[in-house]
C-alpha atoms as a PDB file:
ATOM      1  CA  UNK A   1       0.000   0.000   0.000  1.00  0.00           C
ATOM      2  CA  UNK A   2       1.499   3.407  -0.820  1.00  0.00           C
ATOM      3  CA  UNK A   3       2.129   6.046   1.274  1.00  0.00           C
ATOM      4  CA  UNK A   4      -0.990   9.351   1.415  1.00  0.00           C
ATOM      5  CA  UNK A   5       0.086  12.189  -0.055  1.00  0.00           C
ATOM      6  CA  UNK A   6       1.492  14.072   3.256  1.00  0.00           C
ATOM      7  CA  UNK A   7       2.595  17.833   2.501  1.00  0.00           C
ATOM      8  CA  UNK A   8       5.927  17.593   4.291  1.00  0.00           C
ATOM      9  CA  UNK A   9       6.321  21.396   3.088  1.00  0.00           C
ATOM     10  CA  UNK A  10       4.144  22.869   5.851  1.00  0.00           C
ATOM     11  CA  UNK A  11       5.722  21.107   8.572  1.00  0.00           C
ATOM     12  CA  UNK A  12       9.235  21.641   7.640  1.00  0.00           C
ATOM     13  CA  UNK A  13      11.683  24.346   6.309  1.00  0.00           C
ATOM     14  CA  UNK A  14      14.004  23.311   3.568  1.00  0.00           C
ATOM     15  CA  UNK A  15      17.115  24.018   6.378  1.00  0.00           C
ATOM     16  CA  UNK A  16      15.637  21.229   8.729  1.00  0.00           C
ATOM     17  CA  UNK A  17      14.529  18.866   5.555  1.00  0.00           C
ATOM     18  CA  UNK A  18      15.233  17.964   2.322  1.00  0.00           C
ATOM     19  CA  UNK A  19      12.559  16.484   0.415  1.00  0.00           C
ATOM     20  CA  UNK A  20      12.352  13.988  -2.477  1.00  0.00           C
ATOM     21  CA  UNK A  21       9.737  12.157  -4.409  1.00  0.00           C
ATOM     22  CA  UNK A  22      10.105   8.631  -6.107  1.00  0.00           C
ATOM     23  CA  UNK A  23      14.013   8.701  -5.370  1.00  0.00           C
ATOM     24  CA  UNK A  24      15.875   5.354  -6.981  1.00  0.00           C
ATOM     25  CA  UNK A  25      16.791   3.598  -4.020  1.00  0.00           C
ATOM     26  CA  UNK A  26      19.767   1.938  -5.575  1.00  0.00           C
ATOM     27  CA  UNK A  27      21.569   4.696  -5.895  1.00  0.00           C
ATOM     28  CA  UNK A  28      21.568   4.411  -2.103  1.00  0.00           C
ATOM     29  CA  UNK A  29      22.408   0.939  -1.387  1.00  0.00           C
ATOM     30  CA  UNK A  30      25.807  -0.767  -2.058  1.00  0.00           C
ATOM     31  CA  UNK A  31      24.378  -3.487  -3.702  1.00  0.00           C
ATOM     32  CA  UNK A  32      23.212  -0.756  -6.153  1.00  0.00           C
ATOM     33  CA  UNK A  33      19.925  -2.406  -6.012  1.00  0.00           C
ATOM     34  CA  UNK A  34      16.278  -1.458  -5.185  1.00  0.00           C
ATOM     35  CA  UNK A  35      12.843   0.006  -6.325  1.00  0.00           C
ATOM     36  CA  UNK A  36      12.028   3.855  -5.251  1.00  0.00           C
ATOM     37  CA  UNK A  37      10.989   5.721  -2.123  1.00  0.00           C
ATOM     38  CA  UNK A  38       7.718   7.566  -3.253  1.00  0.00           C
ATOM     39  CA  UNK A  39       9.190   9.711  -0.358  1.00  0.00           C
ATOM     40  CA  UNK A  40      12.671  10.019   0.194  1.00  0.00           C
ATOM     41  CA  UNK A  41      13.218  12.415   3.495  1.00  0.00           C
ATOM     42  CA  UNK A  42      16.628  14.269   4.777  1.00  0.00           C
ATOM     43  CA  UNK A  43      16.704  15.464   8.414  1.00  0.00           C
ATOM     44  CA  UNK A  44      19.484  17.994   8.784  1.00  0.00           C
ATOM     45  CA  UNK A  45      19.504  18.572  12.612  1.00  0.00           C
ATOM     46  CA  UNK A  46      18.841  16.339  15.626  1.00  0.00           C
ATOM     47  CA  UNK A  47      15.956  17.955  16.371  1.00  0.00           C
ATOM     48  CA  UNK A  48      14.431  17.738  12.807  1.00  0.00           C
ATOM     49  CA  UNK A  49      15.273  13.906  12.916  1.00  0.00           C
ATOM     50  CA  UNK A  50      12.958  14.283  15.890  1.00  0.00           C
ATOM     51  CA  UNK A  51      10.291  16.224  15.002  1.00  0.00           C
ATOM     52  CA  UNK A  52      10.256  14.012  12.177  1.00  0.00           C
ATOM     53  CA  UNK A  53       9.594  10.828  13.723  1.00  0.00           C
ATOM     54  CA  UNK A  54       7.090  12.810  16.121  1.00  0.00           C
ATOM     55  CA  UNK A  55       5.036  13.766  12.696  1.00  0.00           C
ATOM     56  CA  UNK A  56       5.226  10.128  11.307  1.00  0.00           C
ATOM     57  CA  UNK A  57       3.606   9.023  14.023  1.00  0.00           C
ATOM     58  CA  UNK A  58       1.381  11.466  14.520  1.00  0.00           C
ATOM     59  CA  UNK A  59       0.127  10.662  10.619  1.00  0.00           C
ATOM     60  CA  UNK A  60       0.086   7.272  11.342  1.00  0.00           C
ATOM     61  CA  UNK A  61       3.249   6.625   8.896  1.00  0.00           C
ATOM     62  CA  UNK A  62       5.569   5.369  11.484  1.00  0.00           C
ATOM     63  CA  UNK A  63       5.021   1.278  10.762  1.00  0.00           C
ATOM     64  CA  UNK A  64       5.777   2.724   7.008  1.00  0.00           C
ATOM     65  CA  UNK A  65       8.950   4.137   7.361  1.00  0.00           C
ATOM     66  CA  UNK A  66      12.234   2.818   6.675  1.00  0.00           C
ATOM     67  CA  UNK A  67      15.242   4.684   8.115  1.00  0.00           C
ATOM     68  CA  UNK A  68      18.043   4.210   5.666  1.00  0.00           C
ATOM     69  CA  UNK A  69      21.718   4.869   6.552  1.00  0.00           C
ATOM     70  CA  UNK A  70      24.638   4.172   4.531  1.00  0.00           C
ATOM     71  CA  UNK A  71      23.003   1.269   2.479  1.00  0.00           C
ATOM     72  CA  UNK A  72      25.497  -1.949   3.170  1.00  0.00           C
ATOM     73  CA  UNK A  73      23.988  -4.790   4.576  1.00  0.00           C
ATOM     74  CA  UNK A  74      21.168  -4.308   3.086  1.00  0.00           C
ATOM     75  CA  UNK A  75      18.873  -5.814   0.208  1.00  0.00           C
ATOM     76  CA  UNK A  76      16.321  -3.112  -0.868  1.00  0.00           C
ATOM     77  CA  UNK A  77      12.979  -4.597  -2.690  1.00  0.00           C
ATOM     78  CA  UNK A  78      12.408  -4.211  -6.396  1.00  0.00           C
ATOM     79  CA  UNK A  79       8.947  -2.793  -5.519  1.00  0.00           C
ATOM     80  CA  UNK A  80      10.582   0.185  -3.594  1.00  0.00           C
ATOM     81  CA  UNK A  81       9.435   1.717  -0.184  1.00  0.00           C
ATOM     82  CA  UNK A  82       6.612   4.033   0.467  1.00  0.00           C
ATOM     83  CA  UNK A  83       8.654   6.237   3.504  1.00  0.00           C
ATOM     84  CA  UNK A  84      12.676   6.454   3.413  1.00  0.00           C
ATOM     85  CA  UNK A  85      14.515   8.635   6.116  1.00  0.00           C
ATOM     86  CA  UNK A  86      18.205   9.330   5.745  1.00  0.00           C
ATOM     87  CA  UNK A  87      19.710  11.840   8.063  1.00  0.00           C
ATOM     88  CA  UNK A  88      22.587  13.611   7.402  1.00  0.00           C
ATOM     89  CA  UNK A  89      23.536  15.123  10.350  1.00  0.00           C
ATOM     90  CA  UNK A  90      27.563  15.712  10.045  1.00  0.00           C
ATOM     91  CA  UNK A  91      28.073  18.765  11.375  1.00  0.00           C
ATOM     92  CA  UNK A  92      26.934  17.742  15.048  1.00  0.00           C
ATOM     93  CA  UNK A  93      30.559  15.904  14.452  1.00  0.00           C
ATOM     94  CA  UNK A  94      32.185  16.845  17.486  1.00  0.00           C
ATOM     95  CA  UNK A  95      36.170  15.195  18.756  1.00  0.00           C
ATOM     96  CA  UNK A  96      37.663  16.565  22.086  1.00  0.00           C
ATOM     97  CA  UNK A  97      40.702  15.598  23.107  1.00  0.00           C
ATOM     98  CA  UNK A  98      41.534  14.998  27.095  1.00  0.00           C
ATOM     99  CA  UNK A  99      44.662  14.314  28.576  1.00  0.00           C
ATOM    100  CA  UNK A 100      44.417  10.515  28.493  1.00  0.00           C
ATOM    101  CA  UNK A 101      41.435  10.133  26.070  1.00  0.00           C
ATOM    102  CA  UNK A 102      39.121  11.428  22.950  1.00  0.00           C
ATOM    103  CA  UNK A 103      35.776  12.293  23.288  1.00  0.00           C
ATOM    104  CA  UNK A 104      33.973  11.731  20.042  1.00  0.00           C
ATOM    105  CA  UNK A 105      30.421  12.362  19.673  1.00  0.00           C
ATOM    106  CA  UNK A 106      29.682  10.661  16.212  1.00  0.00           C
ATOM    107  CA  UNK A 107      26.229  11.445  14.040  1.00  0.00           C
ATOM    108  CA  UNK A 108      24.545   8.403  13.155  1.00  0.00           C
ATOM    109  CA  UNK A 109      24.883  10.164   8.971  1.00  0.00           C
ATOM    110  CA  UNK A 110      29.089   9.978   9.374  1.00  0.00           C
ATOM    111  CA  UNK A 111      31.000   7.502   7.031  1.00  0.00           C
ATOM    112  CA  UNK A 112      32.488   4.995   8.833  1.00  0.00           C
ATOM    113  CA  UNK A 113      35.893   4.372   7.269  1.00  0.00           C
ATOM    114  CA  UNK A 114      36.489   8.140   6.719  1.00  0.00           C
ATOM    115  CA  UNK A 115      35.822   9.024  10.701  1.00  0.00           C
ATOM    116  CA  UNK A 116      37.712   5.701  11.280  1.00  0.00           C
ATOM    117  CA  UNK A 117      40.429   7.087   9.785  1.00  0.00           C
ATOM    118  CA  UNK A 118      40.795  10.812  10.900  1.00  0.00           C
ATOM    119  CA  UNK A 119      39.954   9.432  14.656  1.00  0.00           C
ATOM    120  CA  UNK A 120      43.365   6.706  14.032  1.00  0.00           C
ATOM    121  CA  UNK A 121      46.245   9.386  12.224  1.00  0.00           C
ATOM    122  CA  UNK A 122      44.960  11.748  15.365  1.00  0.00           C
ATOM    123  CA  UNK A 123      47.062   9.114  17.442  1.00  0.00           C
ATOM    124  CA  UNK A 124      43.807   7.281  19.290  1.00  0.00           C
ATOM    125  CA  UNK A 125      43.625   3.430  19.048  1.00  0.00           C
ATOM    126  CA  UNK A 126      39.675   1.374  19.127  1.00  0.00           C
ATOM    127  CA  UNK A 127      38.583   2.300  15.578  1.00  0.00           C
ATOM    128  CA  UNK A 128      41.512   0.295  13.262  1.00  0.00           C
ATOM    129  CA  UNK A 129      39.324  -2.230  12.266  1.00  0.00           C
ATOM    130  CA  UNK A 130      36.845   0.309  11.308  1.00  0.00           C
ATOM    131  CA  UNK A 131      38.556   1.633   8.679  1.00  0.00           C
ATOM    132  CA  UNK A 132      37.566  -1.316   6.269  1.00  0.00           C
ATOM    133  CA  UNK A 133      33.867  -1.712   6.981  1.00  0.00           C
ATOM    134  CA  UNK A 134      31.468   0.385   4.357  1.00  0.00           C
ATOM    135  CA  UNK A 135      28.403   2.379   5.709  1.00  0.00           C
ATOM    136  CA  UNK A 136      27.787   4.816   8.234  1.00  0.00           C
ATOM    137  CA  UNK A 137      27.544   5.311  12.148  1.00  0.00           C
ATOM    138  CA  UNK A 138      24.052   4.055  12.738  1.00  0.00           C
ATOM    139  CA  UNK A 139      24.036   1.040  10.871  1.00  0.00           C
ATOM    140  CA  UNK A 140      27.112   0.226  12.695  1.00  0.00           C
ATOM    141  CA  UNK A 141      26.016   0.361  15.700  1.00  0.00           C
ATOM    142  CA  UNK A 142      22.852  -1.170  14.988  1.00  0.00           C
ATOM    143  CA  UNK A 143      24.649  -4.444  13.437  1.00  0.00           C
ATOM    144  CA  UNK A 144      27.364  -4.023  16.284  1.00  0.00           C
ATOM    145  CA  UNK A 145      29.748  -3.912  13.532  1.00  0.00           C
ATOM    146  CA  UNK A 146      33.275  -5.785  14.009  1.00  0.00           C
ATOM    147  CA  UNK A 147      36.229  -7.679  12.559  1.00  0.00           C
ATOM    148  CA  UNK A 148      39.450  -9.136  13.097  1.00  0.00           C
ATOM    149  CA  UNK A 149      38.645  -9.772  17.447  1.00  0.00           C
ATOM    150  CA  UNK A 150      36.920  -6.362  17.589  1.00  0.00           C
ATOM    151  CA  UNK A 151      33.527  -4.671  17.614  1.00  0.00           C
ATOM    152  CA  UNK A 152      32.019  -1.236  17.879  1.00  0.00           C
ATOM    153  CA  UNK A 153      30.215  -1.860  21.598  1.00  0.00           C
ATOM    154  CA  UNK A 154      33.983  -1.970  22.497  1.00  0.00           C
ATOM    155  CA  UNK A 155      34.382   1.831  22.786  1.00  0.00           C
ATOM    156  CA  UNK A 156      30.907   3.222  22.411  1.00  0.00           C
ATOM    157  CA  UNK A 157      29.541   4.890  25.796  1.00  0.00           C
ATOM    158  CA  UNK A 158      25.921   6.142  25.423  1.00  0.00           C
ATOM    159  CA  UNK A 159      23.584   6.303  22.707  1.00  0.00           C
ATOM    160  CA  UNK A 160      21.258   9.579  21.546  1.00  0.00           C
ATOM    161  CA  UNK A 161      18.192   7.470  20.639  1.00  0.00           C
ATOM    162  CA  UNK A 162      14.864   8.941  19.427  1.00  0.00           C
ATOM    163  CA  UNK A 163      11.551   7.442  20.704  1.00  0.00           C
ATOM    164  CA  UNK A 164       8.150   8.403  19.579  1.00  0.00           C
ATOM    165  CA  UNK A 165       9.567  11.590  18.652  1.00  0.00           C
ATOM    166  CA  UNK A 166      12.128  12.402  21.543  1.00  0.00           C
ATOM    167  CA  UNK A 167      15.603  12.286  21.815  1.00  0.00           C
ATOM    168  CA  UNK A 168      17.424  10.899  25.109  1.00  0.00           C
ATOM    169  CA  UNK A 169      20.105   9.156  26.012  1.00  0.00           C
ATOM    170  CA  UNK A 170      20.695   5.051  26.137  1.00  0.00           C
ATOM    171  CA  UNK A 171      23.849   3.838  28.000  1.00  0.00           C
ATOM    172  CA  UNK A 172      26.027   1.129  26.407  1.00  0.00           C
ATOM    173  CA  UNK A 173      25.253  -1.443  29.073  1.00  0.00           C
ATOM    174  CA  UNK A 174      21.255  -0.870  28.028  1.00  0.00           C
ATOM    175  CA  UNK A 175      21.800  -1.266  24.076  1.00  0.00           C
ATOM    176  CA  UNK A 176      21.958  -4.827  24.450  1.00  0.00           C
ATOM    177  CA  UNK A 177      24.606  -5.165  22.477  1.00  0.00           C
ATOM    178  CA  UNK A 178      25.388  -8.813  20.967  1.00  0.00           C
ATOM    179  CA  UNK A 179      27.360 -10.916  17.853  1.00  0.00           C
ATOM    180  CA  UNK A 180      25.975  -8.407  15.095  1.00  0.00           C
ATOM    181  CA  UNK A 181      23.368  -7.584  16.954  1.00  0.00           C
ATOM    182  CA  UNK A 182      21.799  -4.474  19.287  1.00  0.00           C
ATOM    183  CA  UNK A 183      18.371  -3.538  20.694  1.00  0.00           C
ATOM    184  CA  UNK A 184      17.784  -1.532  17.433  1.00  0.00           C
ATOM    185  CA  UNK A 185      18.048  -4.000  15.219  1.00  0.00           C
ATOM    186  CA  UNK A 186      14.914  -5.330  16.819  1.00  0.00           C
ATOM    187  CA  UNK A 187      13.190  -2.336  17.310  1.00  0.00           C
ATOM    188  CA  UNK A 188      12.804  -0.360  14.160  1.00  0.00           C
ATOM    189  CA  UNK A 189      11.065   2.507  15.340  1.00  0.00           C
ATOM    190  CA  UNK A 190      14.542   3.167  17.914  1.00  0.00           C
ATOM    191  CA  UNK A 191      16.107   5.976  15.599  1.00  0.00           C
ATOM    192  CA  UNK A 192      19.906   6.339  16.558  1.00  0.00           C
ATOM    193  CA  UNK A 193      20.911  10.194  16.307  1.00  0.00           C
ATOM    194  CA  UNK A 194      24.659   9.931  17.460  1.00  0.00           C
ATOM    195  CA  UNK A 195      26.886   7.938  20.051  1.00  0.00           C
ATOM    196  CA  UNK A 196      29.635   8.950  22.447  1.00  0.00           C
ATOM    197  CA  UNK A 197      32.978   7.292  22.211  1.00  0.00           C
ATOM    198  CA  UNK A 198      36.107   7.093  24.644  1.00  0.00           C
ATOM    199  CA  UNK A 199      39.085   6.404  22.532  1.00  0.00           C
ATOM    200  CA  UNK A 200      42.999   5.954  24.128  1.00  0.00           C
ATOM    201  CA  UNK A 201      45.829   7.120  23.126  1.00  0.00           C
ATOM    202  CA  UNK A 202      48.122   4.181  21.081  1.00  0.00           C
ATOM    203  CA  UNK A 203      51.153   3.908  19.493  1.00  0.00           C
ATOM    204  CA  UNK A 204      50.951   5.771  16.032  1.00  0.00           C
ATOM    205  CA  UNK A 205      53.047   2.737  14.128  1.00  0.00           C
ATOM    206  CA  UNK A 206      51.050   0.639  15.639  1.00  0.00           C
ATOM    207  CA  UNK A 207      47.872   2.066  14.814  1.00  0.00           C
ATOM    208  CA  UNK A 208      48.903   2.280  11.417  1.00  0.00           C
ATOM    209  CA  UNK A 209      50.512  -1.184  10.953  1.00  0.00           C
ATOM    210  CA  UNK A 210      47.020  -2.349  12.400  1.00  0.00           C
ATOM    211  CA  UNK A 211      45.174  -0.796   9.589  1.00  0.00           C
ATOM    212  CA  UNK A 212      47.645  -1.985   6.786  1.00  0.00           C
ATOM    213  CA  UNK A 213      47.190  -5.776   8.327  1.00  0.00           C
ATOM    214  CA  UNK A 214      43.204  -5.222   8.027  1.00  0.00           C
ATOM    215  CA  UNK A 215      43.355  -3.988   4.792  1.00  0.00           C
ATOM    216  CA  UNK A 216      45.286  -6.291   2.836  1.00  0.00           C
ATOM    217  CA  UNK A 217      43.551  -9.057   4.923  1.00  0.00           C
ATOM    218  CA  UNK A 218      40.068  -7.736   3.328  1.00  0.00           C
ATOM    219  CA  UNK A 219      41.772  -7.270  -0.141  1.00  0.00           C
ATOM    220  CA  UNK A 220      42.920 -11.198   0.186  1.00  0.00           C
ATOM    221  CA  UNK A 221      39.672 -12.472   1.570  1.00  0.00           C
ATOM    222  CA  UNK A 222      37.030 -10.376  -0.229  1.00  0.00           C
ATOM    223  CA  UNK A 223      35.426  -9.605  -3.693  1.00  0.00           C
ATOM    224  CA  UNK A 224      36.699  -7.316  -6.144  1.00  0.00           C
ATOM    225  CA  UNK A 225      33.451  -6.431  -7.247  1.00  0.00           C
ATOM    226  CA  UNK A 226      31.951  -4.030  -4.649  1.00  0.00           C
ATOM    227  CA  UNK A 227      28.364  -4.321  -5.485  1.00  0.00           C
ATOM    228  CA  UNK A 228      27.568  -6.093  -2.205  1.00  0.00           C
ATOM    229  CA  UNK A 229      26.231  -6.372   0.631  1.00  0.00           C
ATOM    230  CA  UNK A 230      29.179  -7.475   2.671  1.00  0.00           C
ATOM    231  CA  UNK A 231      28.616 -10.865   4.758  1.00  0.00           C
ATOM    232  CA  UNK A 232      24.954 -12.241   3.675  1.00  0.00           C
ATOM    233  CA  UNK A 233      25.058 -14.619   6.534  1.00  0.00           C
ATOM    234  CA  UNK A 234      26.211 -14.522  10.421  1.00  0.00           C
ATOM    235  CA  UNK A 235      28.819 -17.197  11.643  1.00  0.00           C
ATOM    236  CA  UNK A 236      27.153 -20.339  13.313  1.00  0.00           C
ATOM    237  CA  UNK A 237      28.831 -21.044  17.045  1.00  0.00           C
ATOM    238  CA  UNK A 238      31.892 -23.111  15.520  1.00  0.00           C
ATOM    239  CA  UNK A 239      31.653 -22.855  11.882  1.00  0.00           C
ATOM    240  CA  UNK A 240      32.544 -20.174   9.410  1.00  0.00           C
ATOM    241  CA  UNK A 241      29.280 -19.482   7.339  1.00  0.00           C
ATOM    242  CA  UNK A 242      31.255 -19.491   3.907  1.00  0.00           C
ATOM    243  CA  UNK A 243      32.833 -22.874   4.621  1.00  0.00           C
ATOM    244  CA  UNK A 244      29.538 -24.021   5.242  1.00  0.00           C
ATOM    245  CA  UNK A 245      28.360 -22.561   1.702  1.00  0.00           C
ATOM    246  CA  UNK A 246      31.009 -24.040  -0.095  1.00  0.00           C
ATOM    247  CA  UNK A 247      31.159 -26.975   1.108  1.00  0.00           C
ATOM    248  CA  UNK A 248      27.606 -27.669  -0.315  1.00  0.00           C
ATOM    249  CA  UNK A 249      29.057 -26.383  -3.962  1.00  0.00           C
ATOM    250  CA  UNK A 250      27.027 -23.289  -3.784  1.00  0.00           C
ATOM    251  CA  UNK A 251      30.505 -20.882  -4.394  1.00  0.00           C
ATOM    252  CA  UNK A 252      29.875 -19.099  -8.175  1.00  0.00           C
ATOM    253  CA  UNK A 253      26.228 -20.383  -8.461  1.00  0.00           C
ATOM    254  CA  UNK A 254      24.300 -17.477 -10.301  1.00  0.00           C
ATOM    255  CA  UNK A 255      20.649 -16.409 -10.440  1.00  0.00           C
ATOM    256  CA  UNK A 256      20.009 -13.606 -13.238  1.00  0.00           C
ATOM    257  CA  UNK A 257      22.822 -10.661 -12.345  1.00  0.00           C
ATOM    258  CA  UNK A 258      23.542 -12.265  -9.181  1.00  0.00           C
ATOM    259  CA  UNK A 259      26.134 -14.339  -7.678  1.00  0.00           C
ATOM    260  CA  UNK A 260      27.829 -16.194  -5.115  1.00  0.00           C
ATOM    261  CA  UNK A 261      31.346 -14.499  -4.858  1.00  0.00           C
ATOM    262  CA  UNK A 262      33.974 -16.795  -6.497  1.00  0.00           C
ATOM    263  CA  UNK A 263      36.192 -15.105  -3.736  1.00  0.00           C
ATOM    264  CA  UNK A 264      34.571 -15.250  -0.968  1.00  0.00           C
ATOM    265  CA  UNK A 265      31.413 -17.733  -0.631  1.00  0.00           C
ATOM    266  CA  UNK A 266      29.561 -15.264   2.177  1.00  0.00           C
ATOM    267  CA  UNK A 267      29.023 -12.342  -0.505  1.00  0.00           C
ATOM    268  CA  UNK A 268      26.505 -12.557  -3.163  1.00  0.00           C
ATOM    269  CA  UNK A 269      27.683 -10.168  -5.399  1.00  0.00           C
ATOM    270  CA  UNK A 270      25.796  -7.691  -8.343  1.00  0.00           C
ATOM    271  CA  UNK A 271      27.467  -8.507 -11.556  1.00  0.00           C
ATOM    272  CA  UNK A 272      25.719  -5.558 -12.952  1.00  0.00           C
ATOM    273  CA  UNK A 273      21.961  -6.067 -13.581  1.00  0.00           C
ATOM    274  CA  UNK A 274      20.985  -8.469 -10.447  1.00  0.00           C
ATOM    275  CA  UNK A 275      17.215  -7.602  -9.280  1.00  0.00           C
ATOM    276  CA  UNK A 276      16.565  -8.323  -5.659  1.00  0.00           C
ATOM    277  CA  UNK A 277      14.519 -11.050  -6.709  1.00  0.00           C
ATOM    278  CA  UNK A 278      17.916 -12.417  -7.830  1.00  0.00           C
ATOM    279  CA  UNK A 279      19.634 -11.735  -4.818  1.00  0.00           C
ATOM    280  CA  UNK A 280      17.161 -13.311  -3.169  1.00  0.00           C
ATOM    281  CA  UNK A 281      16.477 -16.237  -4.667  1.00  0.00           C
ATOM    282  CA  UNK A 282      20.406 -16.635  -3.703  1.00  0.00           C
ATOM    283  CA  UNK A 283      19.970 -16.339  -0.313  1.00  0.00           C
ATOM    284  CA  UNK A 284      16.406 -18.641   0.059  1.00  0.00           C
ATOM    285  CA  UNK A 285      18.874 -21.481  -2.176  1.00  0.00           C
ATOM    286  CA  UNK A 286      21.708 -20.960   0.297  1.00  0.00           C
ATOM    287  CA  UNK A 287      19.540 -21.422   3.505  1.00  0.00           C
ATOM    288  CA  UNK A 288      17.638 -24.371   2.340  1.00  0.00           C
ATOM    289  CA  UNK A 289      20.727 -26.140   0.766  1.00  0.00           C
ATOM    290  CA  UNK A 290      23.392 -25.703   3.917  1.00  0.00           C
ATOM    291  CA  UNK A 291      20.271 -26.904   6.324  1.00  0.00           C
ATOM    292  CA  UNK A 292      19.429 -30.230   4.051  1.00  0.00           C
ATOM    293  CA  UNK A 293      23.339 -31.148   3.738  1.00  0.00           C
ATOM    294  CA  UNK A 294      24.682 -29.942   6.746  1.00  0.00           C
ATOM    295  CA  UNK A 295      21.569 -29.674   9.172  1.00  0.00           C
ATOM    296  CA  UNK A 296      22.829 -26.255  10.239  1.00  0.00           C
ATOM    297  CA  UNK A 297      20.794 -22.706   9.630  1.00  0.00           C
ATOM    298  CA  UNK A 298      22.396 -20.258   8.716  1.00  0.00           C
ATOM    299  CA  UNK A 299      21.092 -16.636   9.456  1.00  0.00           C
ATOM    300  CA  UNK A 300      21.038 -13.480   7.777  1.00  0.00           C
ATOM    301  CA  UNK A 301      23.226 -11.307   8.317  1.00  0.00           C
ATOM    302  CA  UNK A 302      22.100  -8.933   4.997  1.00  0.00           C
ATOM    303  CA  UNK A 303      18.957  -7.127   6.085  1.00  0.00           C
ATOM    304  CA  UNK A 304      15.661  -7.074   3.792  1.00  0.00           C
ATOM    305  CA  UNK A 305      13.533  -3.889   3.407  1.00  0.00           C
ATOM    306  CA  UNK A 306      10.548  -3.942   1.884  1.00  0.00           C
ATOM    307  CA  UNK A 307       8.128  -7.020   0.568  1.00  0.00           C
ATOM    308  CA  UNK A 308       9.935 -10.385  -0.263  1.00  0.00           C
ATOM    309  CA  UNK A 309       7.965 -13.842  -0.244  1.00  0.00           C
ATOM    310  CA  UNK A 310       8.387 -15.684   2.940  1.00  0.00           C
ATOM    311  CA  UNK A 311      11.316 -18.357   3.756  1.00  0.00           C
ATOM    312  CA  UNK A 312       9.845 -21.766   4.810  1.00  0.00           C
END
């Protein structure tokens, strides 16, 4: 069912939000795949990301919405979505440096590797392994994003969270952080506005050495085709999930544009026309094959926005 017509205009200036209609959601998604947002919406401030989830609800549009961050992970419906929400809030960026730790208050909008990156060559060790994982701040935390023995609960300290339509404050202890996992990713209408890190000082070689080592170690391991979605599927308890996928023969097996990476058998990968229907048709194959020959379900990792037929 699409979205009412909902004059956005009257509610919001242009400064607080940016509006756009029937916006091509795969130019928002790594996979580079997905249908449109009849309404595509831009918060600019905190309090607009706010007020904005305060009106959705109020127009009963909440349920509707989708809030869309930096598009990995994610497999976006060739039908579209009626609501999308994508704030871009980088200018509440904010990095203080104390005499035996940084401060950094982090928008959920901010690019991952980039503010991975600045926050390491300033001298201040937690955020190496950050540097190689696509997206932005909210989806990270949501996901609990990590790699090589790390993850981003690690360093995190509080959460600014918006419920029905205000903005507080959620500890670390109380985001229920877990492998991949968070209280957010099972509560969609928890809007992350920004976290609080404490980062240490570290050894600058170090740090740097650290990121070189993760790097190459993703170059080795991963597709060269970066029309993914990263991981599709989490690790069972003492199995690797692309072990498990090759070792049923599904490695290169294609459905229209899509793929199981040759390089890496826990990508599906775009190969430059793949529908979602493709995509998932990958992932229903994957899930029913591993469970028949191995007796082990796998689950997703990639998350799925928007209508898809139901896995048995």
């Amino acid at each position: 069912m699409e979205a009412p017509e909902i004059n956005f205009e009257e509610a919001f200036s242009p400064q607080e939000l940016e509006l756009r209609r029937n916006e091509p959601l795969s130019e928002w998604t790594t996979f580079r795949i997905g249908g449109p947002a009849r309404f595509f919406l831009i918060p600019r401030t905190s309090s607009a990301f706010a007020r904005l989830q305060f009106f959705l609800l109020e127009h009963q549009l909440l349920s509707r919405t989708f809030l869309l961050g930096g598009g990995s992970n994610l497999l976006v419906s060739d039908h579209g979505l009626p609501i999308v929400v994508h704030p871009s809030l980088d200018s509440e960026l904010s990095l203080i440096p104390f005499a035996d730790f940084l401060d950094a208050w982090i928008p959920s909008s901010v690019r991952v590797p980039a503010i991975a990156r600045r926050i390491s060559e300033m001298g201040y060790t937690g955020f190496e392994f950050l540097t190689t994982i696509p997206g932005e701040m909210g989806g990270a935390i949501v996901q609990n994003a990590g790699c090589y023995g790390q993850e981003i609960r690690d360093t995190i300290v509080e959460i600014a969270v918006i419920s029905k339509g205000r903005l507080s404050l959620l500890s670390s202890a109380d985001a229920d952080f877990s492998y991949r996992s968070s209280i957010f990713k099972h509560d969609p209408d928890l809007w992350i506005a920004g976290a609080r890190f404490r980062l240490l000082p570290g050894d600058p070689a170090r740090i740097a050495s650290r990121i070189d080592e993760n790097r190459e170690k993703r170059i080795s391991s991963q597709p060269r085709n970066r029309r993914s979605a990263g991981s599709v599927f989490k690790n069972p308890d003492g199995h690797s999930a692309w072990s498990l996928i090759d070792s049923v023969g599904l490695r290169g097996t294609s459905q229209g544009g899509a793929q199981i990476s040759p390089e890496h058998a826990n990508f599906i990968v775009n190969t430059g026309n793949a529908s979602a229907d493709d995509v998932f048709a990958l992932l229903d194959l994957v899930r029913r094959t591993v469970k028949e020959r191995t007796g082990i379900t796998l689950e997703r990792e990639v998350v799925l926005a928007g209508p898809f037929p139901e896995i048995q």
